[in-house]
Protein backbone atom coordinates (compact mmCIF):
# COMPACT_ATOMS: atom_id res chain seq x y z
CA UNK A 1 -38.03 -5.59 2.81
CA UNK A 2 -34.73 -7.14 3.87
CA UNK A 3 -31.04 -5.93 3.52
CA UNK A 4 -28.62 -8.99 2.71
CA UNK A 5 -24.99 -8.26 3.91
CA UNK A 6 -22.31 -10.49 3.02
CA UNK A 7 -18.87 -11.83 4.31
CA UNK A 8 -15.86 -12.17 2.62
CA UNK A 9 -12.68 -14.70 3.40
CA UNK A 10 -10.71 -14.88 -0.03
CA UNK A 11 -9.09 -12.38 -1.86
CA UNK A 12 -6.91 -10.25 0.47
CA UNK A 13 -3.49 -9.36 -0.37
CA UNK A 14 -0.86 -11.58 1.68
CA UNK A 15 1.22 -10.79 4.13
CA UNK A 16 3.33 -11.85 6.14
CA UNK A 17 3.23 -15.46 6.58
CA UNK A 18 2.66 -15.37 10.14
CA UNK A 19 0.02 -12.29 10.71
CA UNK A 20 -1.40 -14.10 7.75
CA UNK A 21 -2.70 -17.44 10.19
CA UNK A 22 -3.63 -15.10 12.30
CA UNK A 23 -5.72 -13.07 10.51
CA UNK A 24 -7.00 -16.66 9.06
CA UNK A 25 -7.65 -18.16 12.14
CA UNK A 26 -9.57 -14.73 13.95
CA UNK A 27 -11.33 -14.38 10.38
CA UNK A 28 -12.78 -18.30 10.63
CA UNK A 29 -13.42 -17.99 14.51
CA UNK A 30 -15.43 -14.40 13.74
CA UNK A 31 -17.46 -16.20 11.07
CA UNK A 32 -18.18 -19.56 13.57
CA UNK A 33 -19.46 -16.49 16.42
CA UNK A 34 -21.37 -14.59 13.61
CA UNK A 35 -23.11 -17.67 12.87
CA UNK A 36 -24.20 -18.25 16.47
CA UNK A 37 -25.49 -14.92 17.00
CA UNK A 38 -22.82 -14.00 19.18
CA UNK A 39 -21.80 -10.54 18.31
CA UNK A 40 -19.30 -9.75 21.23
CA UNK A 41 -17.40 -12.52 20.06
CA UNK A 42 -17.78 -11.85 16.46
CA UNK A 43 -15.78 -8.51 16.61
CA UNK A 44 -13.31 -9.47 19.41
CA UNK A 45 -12.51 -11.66 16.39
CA UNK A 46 -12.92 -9.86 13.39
CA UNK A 47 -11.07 -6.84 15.26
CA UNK A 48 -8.38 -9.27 16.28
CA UNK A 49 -8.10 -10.20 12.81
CA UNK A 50 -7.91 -6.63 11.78
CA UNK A 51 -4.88 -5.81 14.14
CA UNK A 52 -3.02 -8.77 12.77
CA UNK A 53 -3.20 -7.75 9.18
CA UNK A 54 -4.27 -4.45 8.86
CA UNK A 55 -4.31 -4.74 5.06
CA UNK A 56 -7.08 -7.42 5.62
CA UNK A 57 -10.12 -6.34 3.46
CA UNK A 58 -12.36 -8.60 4.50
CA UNK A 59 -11.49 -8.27 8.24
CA UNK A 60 -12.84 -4.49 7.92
CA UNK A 61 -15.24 -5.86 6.28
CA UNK A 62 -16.64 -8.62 8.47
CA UNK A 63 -16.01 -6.21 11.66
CA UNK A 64 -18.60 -3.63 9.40
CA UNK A 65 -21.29 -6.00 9.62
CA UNK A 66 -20.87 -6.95 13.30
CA UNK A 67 -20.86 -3.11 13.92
CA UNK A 68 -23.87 -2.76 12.07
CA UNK A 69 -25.81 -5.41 13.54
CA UNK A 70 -24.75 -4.34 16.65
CA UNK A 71 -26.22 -0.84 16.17
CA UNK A 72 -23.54 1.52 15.94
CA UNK A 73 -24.27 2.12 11.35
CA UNK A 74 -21.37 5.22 11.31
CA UNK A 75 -18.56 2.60 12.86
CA UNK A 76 -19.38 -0.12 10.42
CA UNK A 77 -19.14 2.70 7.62
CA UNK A 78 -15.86 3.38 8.52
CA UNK A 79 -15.25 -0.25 8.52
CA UNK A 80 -16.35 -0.71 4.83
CA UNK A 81 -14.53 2.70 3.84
CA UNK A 82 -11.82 1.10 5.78
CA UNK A 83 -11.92 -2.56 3.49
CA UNK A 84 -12.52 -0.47 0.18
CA UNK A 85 -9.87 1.55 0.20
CA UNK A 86 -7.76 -1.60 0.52
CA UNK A 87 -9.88 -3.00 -2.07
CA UNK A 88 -11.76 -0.74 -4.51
CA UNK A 89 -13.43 -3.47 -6.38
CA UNK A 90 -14.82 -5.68 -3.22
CA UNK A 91 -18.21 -6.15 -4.50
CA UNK A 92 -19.55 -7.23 -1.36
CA UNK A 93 -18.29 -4.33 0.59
CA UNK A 94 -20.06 -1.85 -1.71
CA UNK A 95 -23.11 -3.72 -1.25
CA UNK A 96 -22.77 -3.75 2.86
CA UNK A 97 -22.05 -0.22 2.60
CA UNK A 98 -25.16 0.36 0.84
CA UNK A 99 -27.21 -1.90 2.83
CA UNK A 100 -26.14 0.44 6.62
CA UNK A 101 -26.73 4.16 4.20
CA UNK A 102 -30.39 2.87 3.20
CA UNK A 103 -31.05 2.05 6.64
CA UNK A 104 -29.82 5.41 7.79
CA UNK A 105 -32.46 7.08 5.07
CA UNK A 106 -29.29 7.88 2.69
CA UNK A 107 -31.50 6.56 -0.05
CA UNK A 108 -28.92 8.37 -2.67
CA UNK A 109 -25.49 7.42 -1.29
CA UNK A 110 -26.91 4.13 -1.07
CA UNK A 111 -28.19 3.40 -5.00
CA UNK A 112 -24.93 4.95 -5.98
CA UNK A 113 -22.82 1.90 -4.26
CA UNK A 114 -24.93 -0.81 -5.40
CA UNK A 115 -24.57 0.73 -8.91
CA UNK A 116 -21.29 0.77 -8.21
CA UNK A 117 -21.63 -2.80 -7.29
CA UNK A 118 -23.19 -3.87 -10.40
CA UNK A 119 -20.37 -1.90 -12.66
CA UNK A 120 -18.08 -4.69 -11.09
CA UNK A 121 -19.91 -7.06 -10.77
CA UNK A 122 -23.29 -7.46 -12.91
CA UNK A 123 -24.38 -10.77 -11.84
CA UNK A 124 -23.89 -10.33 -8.01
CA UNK A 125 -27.19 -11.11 -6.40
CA UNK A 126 -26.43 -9.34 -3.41
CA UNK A 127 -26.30 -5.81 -5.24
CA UNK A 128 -29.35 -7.02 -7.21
CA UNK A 129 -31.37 -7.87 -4.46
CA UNK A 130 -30.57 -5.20 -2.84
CA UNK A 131 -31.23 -2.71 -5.49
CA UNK A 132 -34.44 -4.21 -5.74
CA UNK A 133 -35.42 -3.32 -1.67
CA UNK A 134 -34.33 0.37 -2.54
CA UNK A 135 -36.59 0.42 -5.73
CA UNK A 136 -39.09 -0.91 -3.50
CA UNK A 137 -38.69 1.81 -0.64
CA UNK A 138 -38.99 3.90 -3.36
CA UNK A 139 -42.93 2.56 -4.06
CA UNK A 140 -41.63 0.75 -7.23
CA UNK A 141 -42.87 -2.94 -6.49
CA UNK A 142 -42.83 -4.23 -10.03
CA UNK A 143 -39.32 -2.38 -10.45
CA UNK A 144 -37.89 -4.44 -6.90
CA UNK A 145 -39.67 -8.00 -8.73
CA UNK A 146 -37.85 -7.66 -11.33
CA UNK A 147 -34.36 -7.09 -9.51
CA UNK A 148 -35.42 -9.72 -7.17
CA UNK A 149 -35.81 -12.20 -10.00
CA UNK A 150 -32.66 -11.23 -11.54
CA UNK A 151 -30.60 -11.96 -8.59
CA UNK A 152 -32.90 -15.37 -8.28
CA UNK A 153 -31.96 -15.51 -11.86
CA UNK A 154 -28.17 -15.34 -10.55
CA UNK A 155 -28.62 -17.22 -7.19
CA UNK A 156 -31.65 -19.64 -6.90
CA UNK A 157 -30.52 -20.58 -3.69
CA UNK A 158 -30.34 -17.32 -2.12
CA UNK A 159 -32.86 -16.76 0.63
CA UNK A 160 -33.25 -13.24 1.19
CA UNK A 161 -34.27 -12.84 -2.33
CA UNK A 162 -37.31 -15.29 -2.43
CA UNK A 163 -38.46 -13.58 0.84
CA UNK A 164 -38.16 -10.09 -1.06
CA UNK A 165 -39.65 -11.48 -3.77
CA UNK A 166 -42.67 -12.48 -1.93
CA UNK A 167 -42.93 -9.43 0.08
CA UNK A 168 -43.19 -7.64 -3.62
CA UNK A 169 -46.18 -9.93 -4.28
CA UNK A 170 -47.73 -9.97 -1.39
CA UNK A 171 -47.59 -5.53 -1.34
CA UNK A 172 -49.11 -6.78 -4.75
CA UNK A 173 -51.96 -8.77 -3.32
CA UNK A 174 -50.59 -11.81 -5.03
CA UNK A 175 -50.65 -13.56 -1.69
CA UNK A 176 -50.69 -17.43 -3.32
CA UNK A 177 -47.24 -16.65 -4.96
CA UNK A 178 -45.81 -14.94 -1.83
CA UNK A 179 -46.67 -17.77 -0.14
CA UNK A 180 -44.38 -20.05 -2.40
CA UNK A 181 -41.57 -17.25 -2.59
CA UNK A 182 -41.55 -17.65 1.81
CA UNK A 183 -41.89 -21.52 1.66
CA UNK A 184 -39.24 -21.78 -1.14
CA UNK A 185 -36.56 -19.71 1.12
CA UNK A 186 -37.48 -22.00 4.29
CA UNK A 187 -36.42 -25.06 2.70
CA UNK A 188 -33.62 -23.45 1.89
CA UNK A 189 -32.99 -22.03 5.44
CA UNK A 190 -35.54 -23.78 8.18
CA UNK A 191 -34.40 -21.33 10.56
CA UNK A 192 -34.46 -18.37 8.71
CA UNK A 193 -36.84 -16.02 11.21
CA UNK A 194 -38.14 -13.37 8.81
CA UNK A 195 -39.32 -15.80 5.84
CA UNK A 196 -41.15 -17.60 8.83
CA UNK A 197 -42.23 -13.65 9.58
CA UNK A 198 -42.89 -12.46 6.68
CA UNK A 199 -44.85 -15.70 6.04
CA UNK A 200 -47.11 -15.35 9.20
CA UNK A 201 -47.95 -12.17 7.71
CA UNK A 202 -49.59 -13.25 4.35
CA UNK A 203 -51.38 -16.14 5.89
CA UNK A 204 -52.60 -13.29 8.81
CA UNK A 205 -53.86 -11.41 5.28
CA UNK A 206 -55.77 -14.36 3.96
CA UNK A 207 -57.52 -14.76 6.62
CA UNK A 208 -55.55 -17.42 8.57
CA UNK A 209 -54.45 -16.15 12.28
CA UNK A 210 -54.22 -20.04 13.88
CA UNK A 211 -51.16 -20.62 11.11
CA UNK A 212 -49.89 -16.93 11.16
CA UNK A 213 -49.40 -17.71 14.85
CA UNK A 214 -47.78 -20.82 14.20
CA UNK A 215 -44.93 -18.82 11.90
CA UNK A 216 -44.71 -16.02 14.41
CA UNK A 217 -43.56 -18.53 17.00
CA UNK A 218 -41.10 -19.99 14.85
CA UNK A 219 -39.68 -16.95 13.85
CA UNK A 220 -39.13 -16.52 17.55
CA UNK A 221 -37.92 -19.64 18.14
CA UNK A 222 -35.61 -19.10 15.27
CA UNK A 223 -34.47 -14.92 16.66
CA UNK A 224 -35.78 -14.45 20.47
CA UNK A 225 -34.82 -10.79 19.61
CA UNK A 226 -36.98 -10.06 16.50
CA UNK A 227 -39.19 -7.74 17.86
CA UNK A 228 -41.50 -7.61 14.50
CA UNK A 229 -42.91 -10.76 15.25
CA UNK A 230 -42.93 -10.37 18.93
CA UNK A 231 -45.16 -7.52 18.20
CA UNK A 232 -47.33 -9.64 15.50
CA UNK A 233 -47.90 -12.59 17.73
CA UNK A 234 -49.11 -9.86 20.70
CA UNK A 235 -51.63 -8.04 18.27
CA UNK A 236 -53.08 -11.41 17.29
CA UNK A 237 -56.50 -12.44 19.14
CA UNK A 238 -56.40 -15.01 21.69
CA UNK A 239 -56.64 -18.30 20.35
CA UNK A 240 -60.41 -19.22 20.59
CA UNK A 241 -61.86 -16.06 21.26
């Protein structure tokens, strides 16, 4: 199952007028690096951003996610501590914070912020989804379908969900459907490495290794660094043999 952070640009108390464009400008520059995969430059921003208006909610929280990503889960919670005390009711902070605790096994601490979450907020998709891969952890696959469809319910165009939603199915055997959940979220994002992944894997389960190859390159392609499909593609047979 995936975790689906989020990023945050509106909604932050103003300062001054100047430290304001700056925090702007470093916040917008942070998001353009984040969205090239370039995670050095992503916090030199988001950190710059931070220093400029320390009141900056979603500078803290923005800087979280880069920590995260970058490996280093107790930094970005003191990041998101550092954005919700600013702001108690950023949504999307609670649900980063959750997402970093259920990777570190802090299955607990992490239901109780996307609950918290949803008591703000019951239509966010990101706390629903993500709800949904803790009730899955938790061996509850028609209990994570259901949250996945809710959020889908909230956000048809979100990604992450149809790809959790099909990993539900497909732990269901309902490989057809899974199949349609991965295909829906690549038209939706071409590039988006674990639906091609996650795909390769239910076509490797019925049976198809020539076209789960085909998605394990892409995925590649897509994240050089994904080292899930790097190990799929090296436990599948050699092509004619």
């Amino acid at each position: 199952m995936l975790n689906g952070f989020r990023r945050a640009l509106r909604g932050r108390s103003p300062p001054r007028a100047g430290r304001r464009r700056s925090a702007i400008c470093a916040l917008d520059s942070g998001t353009r690096a984040l969205r090239r995969r370039d995670l050095e430059a992503a916090r030199s921003a988001f950190e710059a951003a931070a220093k400029a208006d320390p009141d900056c909610a979603p500078a803290w929280n923005n800087l979280g996610v880069v920590l995260d990503r970058a490996r280093s889960p107790e930094d970005a919670l003191n990041a998101f501590n550092r954005a919700l005390k600013l702001r108690p009711s950023f949504v999307d902070a609670w649900c980063n914070k959750g997402v970093v605790l259920l990777r570190l096994g802090r299955d607990d601490r992490a239901a109780e912020c996307f609950d918290t979450a949803l008591g703000l907020d019951p239509h966010s998709p990101l706390a629903l989804m993500n709800l949904g891969v803790l009730r899955a952890r938790q061996d509850d696959p028609i209990g994570a379908m259901d949250l996945f469809e809710r959020s889908l319910k909230e956000d048809p165009a979100y990604a992450p969900s149809w790809v959790n939603l099909g990993s539900a199915l497909l732990e269901l055997g309902d490989i057809e459907r899974a199949l349609q959940c991965y295909n829906t979220a690549l038209r939706r994002r071409p590039e988006y490495a674990e639906a091609w992944l996650q795909k390769g894997r239910a076509l490797l389960e019925s049976g198809k290794p020539g076209d789960a190859r085909f998605c394990f390159e892409r995925a590649l392609q897509a994240r050089p660094s994904l080292s899930d499909a790097k190990a799929a593609l090296a436990a599948l047979p050699e092509a004619g043999s």
